[in-house]
C-alpha atoms as a PDB file:
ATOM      1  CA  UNK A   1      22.569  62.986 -30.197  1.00  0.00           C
ATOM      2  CA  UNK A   2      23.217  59.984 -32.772  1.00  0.00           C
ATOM      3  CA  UNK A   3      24.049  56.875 -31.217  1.00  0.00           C
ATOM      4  CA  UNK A   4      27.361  55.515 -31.911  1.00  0.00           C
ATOM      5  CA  UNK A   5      28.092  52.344 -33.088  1.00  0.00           C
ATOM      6  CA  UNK A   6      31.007  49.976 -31.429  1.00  0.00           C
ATOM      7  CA  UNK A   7      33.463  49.957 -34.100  1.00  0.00           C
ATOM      8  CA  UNK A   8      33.865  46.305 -33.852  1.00  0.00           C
ATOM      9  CA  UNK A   9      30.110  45.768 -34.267  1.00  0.00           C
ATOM     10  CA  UNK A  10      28.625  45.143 -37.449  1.00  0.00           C
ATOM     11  CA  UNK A  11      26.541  47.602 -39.637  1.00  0.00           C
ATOM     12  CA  UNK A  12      23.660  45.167 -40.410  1.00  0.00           C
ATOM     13  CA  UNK A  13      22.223  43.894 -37.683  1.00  0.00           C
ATOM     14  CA  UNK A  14      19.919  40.520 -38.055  1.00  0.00           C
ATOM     15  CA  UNK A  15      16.569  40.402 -38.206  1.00  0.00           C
ATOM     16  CA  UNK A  16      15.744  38.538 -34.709  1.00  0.00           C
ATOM     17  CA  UNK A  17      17.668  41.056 -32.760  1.00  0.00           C
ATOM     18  CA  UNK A  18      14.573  44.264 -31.738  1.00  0.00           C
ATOM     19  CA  UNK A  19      15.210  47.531 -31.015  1.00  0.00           C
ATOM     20  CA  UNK A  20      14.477  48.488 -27.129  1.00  0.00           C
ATOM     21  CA  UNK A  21      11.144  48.811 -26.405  1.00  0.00           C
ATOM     22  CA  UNK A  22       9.808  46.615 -29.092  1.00  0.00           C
ATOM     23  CA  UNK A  23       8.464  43.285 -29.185  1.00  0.00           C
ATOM     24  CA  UNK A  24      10.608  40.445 -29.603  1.00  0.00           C
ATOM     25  CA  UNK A  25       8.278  38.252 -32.466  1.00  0.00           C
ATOM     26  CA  UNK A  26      11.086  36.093 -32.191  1.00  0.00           C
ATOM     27  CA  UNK A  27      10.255  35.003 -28.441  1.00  0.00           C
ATOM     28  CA  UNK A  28       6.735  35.160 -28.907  1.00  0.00           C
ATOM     29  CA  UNK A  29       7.043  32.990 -32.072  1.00  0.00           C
ATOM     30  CA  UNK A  30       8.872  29.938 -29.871  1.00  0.00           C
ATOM     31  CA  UNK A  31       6.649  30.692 -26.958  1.00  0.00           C
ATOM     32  CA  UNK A  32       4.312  29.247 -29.134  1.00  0.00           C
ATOM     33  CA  UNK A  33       5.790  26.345 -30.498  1.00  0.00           C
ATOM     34  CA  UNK A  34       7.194  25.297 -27.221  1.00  0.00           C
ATOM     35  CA  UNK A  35       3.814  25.305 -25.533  1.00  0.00           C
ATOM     36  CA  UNK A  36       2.316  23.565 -28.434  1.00  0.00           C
ATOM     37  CA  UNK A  37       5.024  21.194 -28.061  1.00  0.00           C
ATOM     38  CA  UNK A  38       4.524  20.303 -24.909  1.00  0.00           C
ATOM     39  CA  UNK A  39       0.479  19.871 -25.212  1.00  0.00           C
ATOM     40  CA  UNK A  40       1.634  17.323 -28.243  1.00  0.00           C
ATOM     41  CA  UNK A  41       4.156  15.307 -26.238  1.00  0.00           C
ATOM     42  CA  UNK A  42       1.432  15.474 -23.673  1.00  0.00           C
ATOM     43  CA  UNK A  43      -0.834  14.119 -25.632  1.00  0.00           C
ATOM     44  CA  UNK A  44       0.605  11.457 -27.604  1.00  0.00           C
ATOM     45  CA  UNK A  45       1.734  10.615 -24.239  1.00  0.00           C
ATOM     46  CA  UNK A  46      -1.308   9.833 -22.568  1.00  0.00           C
ATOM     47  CA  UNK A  47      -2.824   8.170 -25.853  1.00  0.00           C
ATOM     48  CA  UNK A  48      -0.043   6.112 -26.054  1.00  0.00           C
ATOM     49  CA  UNK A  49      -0.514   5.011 -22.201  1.00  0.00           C
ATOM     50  CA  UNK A  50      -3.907   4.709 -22.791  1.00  0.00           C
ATOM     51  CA  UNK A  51      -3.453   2.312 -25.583  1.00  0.00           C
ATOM     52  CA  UNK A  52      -3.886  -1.165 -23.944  1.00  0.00           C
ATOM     53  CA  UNK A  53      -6.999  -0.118 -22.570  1.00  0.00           C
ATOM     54  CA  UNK A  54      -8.539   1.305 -25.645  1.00  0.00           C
ATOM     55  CA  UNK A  55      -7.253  -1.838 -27.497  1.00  0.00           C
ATOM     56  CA  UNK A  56      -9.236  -4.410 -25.447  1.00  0.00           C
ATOM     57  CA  UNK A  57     -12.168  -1.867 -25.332  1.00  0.00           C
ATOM     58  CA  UNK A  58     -12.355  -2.569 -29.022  1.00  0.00           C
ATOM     59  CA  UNK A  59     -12.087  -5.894 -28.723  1.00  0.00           C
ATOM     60  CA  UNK A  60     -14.542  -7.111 -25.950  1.00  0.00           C
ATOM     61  CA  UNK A  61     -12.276  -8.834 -24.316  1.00  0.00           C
ATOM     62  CA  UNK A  62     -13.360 -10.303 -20.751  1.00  0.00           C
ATOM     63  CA  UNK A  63     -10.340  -8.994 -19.137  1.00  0.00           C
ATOM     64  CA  UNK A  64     -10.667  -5.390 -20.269  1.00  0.00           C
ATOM     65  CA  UNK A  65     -10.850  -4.304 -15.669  1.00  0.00           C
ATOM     66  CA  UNK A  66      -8.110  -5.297 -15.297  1.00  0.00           C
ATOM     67  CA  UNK A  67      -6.444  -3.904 -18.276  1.00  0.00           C
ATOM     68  CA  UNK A  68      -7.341  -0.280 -17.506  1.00  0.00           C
ATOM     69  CA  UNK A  69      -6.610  -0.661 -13.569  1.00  0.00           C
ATOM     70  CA  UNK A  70      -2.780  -1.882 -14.492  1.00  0.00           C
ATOM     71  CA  UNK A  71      -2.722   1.201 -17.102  1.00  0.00           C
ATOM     72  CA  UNK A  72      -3.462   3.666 -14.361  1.00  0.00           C
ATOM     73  CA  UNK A  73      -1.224   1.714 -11.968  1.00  0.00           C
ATOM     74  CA  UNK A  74       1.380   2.212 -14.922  1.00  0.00           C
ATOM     75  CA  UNK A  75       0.656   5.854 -14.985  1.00  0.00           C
ATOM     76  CA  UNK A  76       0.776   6.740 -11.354  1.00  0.00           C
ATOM     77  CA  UNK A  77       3.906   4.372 -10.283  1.00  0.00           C
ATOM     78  CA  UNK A  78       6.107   5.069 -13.416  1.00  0.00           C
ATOM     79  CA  UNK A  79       6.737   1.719 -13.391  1.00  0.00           C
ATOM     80  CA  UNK A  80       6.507   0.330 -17.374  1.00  0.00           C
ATOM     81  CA  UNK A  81       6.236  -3.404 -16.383  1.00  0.00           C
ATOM     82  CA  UNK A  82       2.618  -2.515 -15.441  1.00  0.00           C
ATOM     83  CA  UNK A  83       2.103  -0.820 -19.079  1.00  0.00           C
ATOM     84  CA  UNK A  84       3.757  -4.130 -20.487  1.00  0.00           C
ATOM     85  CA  UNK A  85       1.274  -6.186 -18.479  1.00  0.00           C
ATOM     86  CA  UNK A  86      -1.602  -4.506 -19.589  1.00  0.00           C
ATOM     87  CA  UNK A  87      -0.820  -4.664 -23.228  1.00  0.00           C
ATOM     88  CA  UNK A  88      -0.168  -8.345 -23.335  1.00  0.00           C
ATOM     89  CA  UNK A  89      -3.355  -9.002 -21.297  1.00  0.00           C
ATOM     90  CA  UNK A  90      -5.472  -7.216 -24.118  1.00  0.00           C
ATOM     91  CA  UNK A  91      -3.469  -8.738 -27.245  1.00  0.00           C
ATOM     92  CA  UNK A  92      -4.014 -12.117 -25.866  1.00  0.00           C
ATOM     93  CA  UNK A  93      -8.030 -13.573 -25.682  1.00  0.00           C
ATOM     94  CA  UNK A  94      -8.751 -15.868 -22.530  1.00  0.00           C
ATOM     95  CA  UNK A  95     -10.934 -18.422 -23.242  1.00  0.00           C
ATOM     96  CA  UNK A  96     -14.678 -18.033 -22.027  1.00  0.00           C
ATOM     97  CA  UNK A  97     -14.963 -20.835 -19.364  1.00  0.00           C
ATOM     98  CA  UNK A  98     -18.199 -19.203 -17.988  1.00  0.00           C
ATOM     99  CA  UNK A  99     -20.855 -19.422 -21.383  1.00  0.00           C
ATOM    100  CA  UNK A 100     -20.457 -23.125 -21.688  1.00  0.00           C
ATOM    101  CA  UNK A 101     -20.932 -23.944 -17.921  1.00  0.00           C
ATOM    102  CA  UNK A 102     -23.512 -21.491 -18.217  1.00  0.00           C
ATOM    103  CA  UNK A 103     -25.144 -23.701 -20.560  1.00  0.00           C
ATOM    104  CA  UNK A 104     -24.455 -26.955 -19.571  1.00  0.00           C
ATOM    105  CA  UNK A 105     -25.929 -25.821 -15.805  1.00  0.00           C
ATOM    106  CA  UNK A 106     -29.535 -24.589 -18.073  1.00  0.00           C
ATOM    107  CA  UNK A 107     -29.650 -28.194 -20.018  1.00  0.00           C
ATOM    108  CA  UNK A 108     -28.898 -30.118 -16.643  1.00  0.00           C
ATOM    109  CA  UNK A 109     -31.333 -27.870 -15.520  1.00  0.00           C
ATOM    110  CA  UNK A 110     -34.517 -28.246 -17.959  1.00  0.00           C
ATOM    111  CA  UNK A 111     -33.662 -31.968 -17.202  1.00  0.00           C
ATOM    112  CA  UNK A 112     -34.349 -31.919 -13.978  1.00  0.00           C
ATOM    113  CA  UNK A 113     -37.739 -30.392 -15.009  1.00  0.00           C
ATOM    114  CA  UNK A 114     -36.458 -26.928 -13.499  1.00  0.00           C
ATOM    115  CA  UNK A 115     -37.270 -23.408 -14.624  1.00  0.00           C
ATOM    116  CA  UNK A 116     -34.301 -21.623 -15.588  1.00  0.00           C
ATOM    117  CA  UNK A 117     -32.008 -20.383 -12.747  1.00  0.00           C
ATOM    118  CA  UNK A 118     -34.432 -22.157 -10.448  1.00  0.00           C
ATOM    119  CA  UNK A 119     -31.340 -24.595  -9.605  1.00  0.00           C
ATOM    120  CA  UNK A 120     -28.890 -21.924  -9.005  1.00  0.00           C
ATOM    121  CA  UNK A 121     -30.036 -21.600  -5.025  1.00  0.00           C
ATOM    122  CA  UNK A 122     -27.695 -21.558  -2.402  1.00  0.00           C
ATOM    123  CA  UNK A 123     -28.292 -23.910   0.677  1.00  0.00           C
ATOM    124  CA  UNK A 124     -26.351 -23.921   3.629  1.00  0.00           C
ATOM    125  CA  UNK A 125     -24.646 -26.977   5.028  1.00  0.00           C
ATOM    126  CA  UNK A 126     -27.691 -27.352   8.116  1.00  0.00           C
ATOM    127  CA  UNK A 127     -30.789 -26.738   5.939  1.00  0.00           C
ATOM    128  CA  UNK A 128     -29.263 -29.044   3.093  1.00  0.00           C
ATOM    129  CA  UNK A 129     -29.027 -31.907   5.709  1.00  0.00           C
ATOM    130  CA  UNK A 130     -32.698 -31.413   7.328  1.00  0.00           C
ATOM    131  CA  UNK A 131     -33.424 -31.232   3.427  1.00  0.00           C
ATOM    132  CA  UNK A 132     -31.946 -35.041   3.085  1.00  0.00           C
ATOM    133  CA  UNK A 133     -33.409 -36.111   6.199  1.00  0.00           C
ATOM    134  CA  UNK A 134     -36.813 -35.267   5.519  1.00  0.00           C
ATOM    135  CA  UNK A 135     -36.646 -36.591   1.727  1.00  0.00           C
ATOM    136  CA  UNK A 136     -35.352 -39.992   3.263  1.00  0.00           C
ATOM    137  CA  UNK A 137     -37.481 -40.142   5.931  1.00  0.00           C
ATOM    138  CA  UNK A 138     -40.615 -39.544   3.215  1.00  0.00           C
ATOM    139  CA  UNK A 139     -39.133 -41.972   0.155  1.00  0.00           C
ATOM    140  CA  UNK A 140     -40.368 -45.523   0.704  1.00  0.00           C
ATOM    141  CA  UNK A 141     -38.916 -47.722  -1.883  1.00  0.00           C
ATOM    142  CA  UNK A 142     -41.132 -50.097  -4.464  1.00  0.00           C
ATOM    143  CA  UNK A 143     -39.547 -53.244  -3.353  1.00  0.00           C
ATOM    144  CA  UNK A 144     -40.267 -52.911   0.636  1.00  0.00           C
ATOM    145  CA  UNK A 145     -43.776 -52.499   2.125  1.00  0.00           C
ATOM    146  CA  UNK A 146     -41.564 -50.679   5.269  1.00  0.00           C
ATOM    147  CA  UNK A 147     -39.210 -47.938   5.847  1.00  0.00           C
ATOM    148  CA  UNK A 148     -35.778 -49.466   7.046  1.00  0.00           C
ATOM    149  CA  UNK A 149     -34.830 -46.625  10.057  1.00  0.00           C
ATOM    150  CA  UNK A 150     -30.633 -46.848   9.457  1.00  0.00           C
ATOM    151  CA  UNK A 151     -29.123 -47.049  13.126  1.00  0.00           C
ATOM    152  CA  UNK A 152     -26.250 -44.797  13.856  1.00  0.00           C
ATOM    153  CA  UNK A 153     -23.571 -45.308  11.621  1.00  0.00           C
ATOM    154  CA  UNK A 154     -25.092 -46.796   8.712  1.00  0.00           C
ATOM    155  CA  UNK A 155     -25.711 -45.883   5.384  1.00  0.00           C
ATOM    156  CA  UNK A 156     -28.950 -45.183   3.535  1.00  0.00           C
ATOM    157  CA  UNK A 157     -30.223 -47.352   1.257  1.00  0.00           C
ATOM    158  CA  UNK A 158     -29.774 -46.267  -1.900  1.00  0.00           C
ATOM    159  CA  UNK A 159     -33.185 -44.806  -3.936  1.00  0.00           C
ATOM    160  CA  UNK A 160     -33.860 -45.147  -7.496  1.00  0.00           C
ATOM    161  CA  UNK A 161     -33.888 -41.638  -9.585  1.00  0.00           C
ATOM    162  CA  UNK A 162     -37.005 -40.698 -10.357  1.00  0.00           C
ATOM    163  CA  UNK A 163     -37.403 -40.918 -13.980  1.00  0.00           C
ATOM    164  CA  UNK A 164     -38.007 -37.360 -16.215  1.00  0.00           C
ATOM    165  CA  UNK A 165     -40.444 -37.913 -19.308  1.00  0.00           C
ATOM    166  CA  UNK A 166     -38.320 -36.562 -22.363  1.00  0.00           C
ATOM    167  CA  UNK A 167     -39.709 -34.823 -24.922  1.00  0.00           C
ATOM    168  CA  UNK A 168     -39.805 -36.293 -28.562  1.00  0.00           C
ATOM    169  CA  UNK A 169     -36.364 -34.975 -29.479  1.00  0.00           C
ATOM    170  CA  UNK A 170     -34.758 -36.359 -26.827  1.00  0.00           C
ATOM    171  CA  UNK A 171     -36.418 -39.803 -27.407  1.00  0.00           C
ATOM    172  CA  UNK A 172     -35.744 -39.845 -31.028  1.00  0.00           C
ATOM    173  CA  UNK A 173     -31.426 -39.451 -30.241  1.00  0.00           C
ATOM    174  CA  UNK A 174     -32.123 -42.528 -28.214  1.00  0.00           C
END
């Protein structure tokens, strides 16, 4: 038996409309480009999320922790102030307050006559004091032949600095 058309349908039938039982190229065709689609959006997404972070990577900035913990507090909360945050914090560069105290603390230190990071130990509050007792009780001063024992309430006389031999650069400045 032929098939019979509608006779308001049209003779020529376009190309994207199969036959049953064959495969629609058409779906399979924007299958594809929505799925690739959707892997793009993802990720220029998550590289443009990521971008703080990778931008003070680059840069070596000091504050780069902090940068990549408000990017994934960005990511998680949805909230874009936190993406904001984190780009400003890696545009900008904080000054570097710890490599010149770093150095000043080794000078005062090879001044002193110390080795490096010799000076940097902690002492607590009771072993500091017995420290200062026992150096005052020891010290006798060049002008008095005896130790003056301060009675309760009075302050210590006051010591002279010992004085650090320089070496010849440091004399020559002078």
């Amino acid at each position: 038996m032929a098939e019979s058309l509608h006779p308001a349908a049209s003779h020529h039938l376009p190309s994207f409309i199969t036959a049953p039982g064959e495969t629609d190229v058409l779906m399979v065709v924007m299958a594809l480009i929505l799925s690739g689609a959707v892997l793009g959006f993802g990720i220029l997404f998550l590289r443009i999320h990521s971008l703080p972070e990778r931008i003070a990577h680059r840069g070596h900035k000091l504050q780069f922790e902090i940068v990549a913990v408000l990017c994934l507090i960005a990511l998680f909360t949805h909230m874009h102030i936190f993406w904001i945050a984190a780009l400003l914090l890696a545009l900008i560069d904080l000054p570097d307050f710890g490599t010149p105290l770093n150095r000043i603390a080794g000078s005062a230190e090879k001044l002193a006559g110390l080795k490096p990071g010799e000076g940097a130990t902690e002492m607590g509050y009771d072993e500091h004091a017995s420290a200062q007792q026992a150096a005052t009780a020891t010290d006798k001063s060049p002008d008095t032949s005896a130790v003056v024992k301060p009675g309760p309430g009075a302050a210590a006389p006051p010591t002279k600095p010992e004085i650090v031999a320089g070496s010849r650069k440091e004399l020559s400045h002078a």
